[in-house]
PDB file of N, CA and C in Angstrom:
ATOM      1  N   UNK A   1      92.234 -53.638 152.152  1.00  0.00           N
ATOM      2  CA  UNK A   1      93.633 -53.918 151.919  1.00  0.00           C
ATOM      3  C   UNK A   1      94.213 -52.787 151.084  1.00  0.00           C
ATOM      4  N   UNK A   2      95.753 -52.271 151.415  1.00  0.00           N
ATOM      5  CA  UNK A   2      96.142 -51.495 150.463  1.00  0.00           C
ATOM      6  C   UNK A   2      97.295 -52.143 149.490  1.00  0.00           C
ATOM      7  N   UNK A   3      97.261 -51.296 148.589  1.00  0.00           N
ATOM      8  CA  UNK A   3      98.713 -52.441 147.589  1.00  0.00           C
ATOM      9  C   UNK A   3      99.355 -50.769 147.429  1.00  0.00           C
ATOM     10  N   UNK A   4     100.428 -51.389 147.200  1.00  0.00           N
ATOM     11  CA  UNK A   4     101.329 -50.294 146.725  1.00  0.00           C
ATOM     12  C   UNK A   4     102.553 -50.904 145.686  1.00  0.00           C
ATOM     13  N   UNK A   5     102.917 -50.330 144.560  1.00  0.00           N
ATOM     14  CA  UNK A   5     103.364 -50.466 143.810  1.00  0.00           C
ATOM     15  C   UNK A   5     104.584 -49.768 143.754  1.00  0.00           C
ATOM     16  N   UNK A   6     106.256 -50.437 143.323  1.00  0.00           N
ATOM     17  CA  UNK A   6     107.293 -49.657 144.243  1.00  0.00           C
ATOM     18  C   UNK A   6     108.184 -50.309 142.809  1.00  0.00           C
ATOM     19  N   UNK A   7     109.391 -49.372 142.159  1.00  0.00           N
ATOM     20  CA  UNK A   7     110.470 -49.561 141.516  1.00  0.00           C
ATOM     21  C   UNK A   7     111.283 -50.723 142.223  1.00  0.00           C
ATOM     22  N   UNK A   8     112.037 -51.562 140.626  1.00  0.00           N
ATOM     23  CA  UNK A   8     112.630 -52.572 140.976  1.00  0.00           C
ATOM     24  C   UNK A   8     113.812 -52.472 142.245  1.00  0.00           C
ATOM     25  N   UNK A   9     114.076 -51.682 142.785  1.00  0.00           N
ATOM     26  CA  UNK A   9     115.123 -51.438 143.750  1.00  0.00           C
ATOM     27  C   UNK A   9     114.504 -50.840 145.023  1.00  0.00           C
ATOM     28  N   UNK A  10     112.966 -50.905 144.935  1.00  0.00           N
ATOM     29  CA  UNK A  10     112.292 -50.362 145.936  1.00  0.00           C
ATOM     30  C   UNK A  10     112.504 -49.189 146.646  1.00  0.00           C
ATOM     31  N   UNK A  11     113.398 -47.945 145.893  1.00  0.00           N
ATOM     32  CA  UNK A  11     113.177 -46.834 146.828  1.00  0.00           C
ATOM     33  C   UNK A  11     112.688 -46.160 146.454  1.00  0.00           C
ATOM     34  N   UNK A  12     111.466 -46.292 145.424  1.00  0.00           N
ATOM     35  CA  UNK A  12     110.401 -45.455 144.998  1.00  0.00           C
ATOM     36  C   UNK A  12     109.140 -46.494 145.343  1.00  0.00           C
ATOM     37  N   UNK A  13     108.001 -45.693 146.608  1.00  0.00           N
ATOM     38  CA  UNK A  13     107.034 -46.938 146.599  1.00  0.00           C
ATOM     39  C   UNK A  13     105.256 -45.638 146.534  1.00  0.00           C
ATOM     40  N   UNK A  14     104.641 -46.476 145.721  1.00  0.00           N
ATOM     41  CA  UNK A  14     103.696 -45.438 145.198  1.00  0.00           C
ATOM     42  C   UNK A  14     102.014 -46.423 146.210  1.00  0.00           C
ATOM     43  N   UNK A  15     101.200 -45.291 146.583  1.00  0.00           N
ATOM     44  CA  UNK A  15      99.934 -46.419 146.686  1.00  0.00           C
ATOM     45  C   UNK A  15      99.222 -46.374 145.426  1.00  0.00           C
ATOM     46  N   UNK A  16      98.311 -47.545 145.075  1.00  0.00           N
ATOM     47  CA  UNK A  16      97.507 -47.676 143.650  1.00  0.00           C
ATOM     48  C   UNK A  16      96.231 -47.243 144.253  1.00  0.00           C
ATOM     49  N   UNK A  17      95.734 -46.288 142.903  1.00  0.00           N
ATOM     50  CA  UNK A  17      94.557 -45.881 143.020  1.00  0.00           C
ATOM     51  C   UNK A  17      93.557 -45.990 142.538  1.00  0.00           C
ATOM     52  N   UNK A  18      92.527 -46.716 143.421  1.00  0.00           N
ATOM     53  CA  UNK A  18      91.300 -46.694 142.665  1.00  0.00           C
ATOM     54  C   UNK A  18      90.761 -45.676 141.467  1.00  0.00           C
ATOM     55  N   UNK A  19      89.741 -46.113 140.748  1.00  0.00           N
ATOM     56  CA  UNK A  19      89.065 -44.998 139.774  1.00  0.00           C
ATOM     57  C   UNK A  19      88.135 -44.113 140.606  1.00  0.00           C
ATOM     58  N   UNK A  20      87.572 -42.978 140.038  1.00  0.00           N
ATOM     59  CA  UNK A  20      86.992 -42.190 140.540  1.00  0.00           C
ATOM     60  C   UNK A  20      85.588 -43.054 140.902  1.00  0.00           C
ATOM     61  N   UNK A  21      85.092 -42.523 141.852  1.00  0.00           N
ATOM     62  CA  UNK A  21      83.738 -43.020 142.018  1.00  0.00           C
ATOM     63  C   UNK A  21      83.729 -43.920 142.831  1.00  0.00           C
ATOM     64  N   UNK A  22      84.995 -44.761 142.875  1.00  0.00           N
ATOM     65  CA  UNK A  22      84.695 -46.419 143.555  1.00  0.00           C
ATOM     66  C   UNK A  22      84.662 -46.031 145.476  1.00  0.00           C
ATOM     67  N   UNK A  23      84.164 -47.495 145.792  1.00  0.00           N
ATOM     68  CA  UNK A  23      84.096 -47.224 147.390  1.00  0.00           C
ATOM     69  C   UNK A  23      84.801 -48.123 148.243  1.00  0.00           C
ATOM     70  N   UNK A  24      84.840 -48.124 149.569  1.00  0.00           N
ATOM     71  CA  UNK A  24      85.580 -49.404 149.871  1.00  0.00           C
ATOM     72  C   UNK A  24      84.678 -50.889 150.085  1.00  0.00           C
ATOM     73  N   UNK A  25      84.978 -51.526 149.889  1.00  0.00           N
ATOM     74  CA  UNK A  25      84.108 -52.651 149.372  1.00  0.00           C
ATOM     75  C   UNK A  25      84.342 -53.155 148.300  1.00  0.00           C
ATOM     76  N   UNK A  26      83.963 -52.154 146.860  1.00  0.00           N
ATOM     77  CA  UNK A  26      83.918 -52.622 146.365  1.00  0.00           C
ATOM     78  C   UNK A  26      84.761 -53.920 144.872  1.00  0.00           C
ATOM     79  N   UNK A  27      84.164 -54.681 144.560  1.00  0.00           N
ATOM     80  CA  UNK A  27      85.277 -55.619 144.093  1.00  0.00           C
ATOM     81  C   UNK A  27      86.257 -55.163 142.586  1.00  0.00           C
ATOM     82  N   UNK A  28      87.301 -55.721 142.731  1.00  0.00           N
ATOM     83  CA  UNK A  28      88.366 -55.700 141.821  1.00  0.00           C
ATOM     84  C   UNK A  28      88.702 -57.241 141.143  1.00  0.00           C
ATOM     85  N   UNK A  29      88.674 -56.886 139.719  1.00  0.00           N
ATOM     86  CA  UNK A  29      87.977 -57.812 139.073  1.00  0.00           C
ATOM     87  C   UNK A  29      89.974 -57.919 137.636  1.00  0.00           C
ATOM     88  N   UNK A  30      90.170 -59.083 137.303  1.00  0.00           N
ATOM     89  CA  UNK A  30      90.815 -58.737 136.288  1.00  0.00           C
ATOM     90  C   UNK A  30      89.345 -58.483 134.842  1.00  0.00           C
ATOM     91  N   UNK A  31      90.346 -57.909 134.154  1.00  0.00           N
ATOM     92  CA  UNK A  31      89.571 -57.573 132.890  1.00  0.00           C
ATOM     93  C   UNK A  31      88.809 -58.663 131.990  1.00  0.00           C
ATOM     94  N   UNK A  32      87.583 -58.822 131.510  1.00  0.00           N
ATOM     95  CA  UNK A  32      87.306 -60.353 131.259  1.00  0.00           C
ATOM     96  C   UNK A  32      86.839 -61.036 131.465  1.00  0.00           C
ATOM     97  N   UNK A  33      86.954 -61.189 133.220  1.00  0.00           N
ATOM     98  CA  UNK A  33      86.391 -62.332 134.148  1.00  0.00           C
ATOM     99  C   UNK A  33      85.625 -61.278 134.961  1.00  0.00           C
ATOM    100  N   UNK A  34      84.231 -61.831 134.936  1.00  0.00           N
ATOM    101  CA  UNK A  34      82.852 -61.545 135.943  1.00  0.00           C
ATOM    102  C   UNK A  34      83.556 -61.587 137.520  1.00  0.00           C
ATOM    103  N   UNK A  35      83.637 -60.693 138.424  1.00  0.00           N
ATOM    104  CA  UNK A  35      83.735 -59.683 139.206  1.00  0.00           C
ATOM    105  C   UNK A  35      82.799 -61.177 140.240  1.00  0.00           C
ATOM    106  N   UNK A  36      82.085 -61.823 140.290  1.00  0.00           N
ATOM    107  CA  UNK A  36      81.222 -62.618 141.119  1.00  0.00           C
ATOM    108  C   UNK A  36      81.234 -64.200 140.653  1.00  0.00           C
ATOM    109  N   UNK A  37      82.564 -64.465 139.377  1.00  0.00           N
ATOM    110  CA  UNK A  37      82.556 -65.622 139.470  1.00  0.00           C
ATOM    111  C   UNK A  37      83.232 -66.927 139.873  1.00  0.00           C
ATOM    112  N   UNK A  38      83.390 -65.569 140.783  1.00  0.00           N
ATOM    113  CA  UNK A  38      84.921 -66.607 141.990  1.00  0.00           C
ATOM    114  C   UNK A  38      84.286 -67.035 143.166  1.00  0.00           C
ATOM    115  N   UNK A  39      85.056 -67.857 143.985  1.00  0.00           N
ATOM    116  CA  UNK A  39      84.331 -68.175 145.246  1.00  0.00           C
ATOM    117  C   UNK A  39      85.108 -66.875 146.033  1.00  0.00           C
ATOM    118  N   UNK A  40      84.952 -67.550 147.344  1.00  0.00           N
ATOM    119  CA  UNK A  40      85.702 -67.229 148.872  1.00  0.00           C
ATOM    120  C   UNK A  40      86.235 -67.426 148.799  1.00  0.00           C
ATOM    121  N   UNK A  41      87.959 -67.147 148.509  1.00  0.00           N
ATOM    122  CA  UNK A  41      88.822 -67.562 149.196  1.00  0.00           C
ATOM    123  C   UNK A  41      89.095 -68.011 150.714  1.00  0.00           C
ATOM    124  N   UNK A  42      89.979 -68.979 150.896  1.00  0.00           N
ATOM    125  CA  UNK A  42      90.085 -69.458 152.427  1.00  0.00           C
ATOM    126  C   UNK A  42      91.518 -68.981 152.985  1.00  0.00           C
ATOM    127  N   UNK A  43      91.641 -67.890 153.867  1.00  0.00           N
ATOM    128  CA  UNK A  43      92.495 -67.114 153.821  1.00  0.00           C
ATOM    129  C   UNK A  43      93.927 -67.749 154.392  1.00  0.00           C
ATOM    130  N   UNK A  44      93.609 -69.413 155.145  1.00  0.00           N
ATOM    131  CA  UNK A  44      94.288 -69.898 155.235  1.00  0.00           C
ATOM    132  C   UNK A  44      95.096 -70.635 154.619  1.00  0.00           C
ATOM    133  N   UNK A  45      94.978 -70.490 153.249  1.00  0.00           N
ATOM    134  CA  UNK A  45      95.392 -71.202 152.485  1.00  0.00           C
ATOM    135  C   UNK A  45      96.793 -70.542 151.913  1.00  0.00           C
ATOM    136  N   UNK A  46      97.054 -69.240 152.439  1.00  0.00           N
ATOM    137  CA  UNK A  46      97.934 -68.320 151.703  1.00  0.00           C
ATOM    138  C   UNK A  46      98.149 -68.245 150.266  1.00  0.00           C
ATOM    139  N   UNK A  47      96.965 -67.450 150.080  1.00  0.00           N
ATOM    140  CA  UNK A  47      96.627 -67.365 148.487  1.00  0.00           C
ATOM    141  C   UNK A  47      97.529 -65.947 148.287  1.00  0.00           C
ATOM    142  N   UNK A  48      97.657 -65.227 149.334  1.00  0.00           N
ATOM    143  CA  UNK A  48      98.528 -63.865 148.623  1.00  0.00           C
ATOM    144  C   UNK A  48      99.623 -64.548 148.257  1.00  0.00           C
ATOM    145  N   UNK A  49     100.290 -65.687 149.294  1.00  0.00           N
ATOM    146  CA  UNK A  49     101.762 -65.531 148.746  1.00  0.00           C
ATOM    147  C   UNK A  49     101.648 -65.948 147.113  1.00  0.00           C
ATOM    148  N   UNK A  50     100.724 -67.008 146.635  1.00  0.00           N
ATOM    149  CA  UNK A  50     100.893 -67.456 145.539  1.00  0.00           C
ATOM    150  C   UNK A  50     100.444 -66.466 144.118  1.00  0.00           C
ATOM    151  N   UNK A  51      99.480 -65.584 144.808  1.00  0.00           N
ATOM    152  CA  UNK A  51      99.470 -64.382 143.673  1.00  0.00           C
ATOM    153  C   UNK A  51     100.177 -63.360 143.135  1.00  0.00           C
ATOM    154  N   UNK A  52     100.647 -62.729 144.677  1.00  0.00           N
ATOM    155  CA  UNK A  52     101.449 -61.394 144.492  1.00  0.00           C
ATOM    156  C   UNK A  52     102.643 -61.488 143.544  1.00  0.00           C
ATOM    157  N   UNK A  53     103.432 -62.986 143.188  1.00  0.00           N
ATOM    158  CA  UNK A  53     104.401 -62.599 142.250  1.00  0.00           C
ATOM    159  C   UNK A  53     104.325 -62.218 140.873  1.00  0.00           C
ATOM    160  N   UNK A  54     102.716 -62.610 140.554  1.00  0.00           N
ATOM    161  CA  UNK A  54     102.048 -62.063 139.139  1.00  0.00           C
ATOM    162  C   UNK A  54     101.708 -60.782 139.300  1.00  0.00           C
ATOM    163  N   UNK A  55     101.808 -60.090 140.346  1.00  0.00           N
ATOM    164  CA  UNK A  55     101.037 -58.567 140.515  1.00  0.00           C
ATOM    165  C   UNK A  55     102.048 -57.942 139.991  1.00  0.00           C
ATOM    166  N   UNK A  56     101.685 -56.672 138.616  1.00  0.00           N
ATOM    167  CA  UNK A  56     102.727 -55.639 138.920  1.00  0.00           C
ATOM    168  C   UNK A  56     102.197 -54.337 138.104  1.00  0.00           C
ATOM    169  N   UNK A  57     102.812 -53.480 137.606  1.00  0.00           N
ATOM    170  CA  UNK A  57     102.047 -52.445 136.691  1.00  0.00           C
ATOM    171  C   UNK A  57     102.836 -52.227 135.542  1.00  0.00           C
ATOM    172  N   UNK A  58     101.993 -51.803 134.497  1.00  0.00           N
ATOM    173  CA  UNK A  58     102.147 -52.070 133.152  1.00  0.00           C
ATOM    174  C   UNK A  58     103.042 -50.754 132.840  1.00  0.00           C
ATOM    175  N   UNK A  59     103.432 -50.776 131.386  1.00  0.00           N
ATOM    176  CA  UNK A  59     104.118 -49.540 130.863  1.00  0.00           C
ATOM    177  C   UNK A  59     102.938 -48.208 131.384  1.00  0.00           C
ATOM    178  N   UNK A  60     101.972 -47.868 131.092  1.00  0.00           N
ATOM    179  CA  UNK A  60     101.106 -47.305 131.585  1.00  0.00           C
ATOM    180  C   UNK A  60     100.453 -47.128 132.896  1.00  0.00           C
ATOM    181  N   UNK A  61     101.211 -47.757 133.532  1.00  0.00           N
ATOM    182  CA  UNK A  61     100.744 -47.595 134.986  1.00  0.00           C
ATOM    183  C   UNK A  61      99.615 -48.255 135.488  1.00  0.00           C
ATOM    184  N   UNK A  62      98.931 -49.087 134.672  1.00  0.00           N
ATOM    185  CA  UNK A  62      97.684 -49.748 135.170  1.00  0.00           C
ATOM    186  C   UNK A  62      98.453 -51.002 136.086  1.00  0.00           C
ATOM    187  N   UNK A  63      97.434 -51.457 136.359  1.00  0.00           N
ATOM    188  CA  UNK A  63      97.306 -52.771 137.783  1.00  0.00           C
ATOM    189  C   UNK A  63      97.322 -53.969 136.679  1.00  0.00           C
ATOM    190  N   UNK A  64      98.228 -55.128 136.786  1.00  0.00           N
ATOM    191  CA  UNK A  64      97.475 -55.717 136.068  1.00  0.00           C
ATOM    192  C   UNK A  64      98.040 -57.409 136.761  1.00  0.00           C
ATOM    193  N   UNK A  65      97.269 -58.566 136.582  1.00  0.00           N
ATOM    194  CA  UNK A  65      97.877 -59.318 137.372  1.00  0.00           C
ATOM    195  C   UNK A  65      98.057 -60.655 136.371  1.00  0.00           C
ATOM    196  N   UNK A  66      98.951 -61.490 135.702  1.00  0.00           N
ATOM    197  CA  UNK A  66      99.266 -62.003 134.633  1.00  0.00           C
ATOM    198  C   UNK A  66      98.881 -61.454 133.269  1.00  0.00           C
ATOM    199  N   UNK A  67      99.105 -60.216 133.290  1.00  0.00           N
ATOM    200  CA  UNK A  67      99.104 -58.967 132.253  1.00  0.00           C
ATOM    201  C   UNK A  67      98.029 -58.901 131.604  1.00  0.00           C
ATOM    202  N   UNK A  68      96.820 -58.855 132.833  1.00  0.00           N
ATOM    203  CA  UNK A  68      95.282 -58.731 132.604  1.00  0.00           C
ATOM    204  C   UNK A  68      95.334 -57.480 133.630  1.00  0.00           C
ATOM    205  N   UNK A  69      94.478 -56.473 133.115  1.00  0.00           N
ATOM    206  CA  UNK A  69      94.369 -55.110 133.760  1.00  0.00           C
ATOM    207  C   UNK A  69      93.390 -55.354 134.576  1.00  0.00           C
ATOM    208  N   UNK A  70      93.468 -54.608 136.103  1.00  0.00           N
ATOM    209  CA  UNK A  70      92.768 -54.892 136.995  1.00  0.00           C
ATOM    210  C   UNK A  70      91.578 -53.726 136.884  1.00  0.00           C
ATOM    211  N   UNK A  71      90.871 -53.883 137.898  1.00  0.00           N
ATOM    212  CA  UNK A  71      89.901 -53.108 138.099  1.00  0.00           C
ATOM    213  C   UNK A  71      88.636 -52.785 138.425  1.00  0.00           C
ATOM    214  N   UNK A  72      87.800 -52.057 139.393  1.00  0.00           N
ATOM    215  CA  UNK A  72      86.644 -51.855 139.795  1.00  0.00           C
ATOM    216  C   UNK A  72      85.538 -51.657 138.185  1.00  0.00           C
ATOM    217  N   UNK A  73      84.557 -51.894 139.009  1.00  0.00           N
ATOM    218  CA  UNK A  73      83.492 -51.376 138.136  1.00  0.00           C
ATOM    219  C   UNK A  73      83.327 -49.846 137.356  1.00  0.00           C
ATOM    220  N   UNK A  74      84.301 -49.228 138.070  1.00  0.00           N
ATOM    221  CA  UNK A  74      84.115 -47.833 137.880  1.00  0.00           C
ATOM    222  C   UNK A  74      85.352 -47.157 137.076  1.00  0.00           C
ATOM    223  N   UNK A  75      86.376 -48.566 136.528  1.00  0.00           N
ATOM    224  CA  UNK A  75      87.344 -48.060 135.832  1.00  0.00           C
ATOM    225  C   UNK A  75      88.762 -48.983 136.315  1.00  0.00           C
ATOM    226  N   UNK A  76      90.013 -48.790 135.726  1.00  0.00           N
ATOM    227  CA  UNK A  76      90.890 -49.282 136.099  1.00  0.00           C
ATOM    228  C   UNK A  76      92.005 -48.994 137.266  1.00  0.00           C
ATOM    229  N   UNK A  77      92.519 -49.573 137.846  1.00  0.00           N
ATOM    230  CA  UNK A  77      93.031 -48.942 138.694  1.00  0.00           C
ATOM    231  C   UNK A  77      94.741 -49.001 138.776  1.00  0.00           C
ATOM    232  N   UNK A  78      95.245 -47.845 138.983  1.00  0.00           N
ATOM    233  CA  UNK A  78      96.416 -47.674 138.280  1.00  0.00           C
ATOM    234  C   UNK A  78      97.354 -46.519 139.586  1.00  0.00           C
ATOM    235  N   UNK A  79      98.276 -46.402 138.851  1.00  0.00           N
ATOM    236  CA  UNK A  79      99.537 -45.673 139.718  1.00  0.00           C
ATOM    237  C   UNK A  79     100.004 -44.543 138.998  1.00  0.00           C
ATOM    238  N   UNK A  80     100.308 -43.749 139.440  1.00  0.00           N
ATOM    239  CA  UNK A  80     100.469 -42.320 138.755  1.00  0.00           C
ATOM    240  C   UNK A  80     102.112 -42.299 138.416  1.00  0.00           C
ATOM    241  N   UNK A  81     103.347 -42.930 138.947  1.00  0.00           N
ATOM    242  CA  UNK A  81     104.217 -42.873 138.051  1.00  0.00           C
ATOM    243  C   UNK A  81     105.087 -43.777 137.969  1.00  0.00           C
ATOM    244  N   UNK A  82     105.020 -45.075 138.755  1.00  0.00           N
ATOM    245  CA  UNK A  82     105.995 -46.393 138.789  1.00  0.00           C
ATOM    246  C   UNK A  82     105.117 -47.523 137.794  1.00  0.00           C
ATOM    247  N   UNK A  83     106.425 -47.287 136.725  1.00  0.00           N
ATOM    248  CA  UNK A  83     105.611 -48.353 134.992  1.00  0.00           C
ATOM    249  C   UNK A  83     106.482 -49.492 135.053  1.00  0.00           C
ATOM    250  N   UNK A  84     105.793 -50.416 135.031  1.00  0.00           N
ATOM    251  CA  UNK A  84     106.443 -52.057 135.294  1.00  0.00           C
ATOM    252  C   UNK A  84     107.064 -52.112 136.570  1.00  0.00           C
ATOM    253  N   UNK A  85     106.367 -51.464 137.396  1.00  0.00           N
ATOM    254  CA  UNK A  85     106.969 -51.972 138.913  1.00  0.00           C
ATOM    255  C   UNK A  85     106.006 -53.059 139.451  1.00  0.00           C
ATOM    256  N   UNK A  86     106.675 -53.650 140.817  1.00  0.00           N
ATOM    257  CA  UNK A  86     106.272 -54.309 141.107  1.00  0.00           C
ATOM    258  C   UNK A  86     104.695 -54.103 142.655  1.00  0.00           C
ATOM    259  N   UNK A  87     104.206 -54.886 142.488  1.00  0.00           N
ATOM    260  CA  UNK A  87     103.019 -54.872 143.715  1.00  0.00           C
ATOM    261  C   UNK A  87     103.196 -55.451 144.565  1.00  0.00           C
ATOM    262  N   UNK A  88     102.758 -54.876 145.808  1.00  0.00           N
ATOM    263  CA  UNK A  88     102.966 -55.557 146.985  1.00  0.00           C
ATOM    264  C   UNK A  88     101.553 -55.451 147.648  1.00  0.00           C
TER     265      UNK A  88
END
């Protein structure tokens, strides 16, 4: 999946980037919470719609999703210049 992170008026839209090192696969975790202590989601359940309105990026550009910083094992994952925008 890709997310992209875009200014409140959406005509600036950025993709978020993993940390160095990471691969595809691997999981994205908020900060805190163990990376494996979730289930499966059931994709029918439309769990994006109910998440994505907590998704957005911080003054700093990190990922963060109820203003818990996201991120792989290999670091955080963030946007190079849209701060408090939103995720899609």
């Amino acid at each position: 999946m890709l997310l992209a992170a875009s200014n409140p008026e959406h005509t600036i839209v950025e993709l978020l980037v993993p940390p160095a090192g990471s691969k595809p696969g691997d999981r994205v975790f908020a900060v805190g919470h163990r990376a494996d202590s979730f289930e499966v989601l059931n994709p029918k359940k439309k769990i994006w719609e109910k998440v994505q309105p907590d998704l957005h990026t911080d003054d700093k550009g990190t990922a963060v999703f109820l203003g818990i910083p996201l991120q792989t094992e290999n670091g955080p994952i963030t946007v190079k210049s849209i701060f408090n925008g939103n995720i899609k």
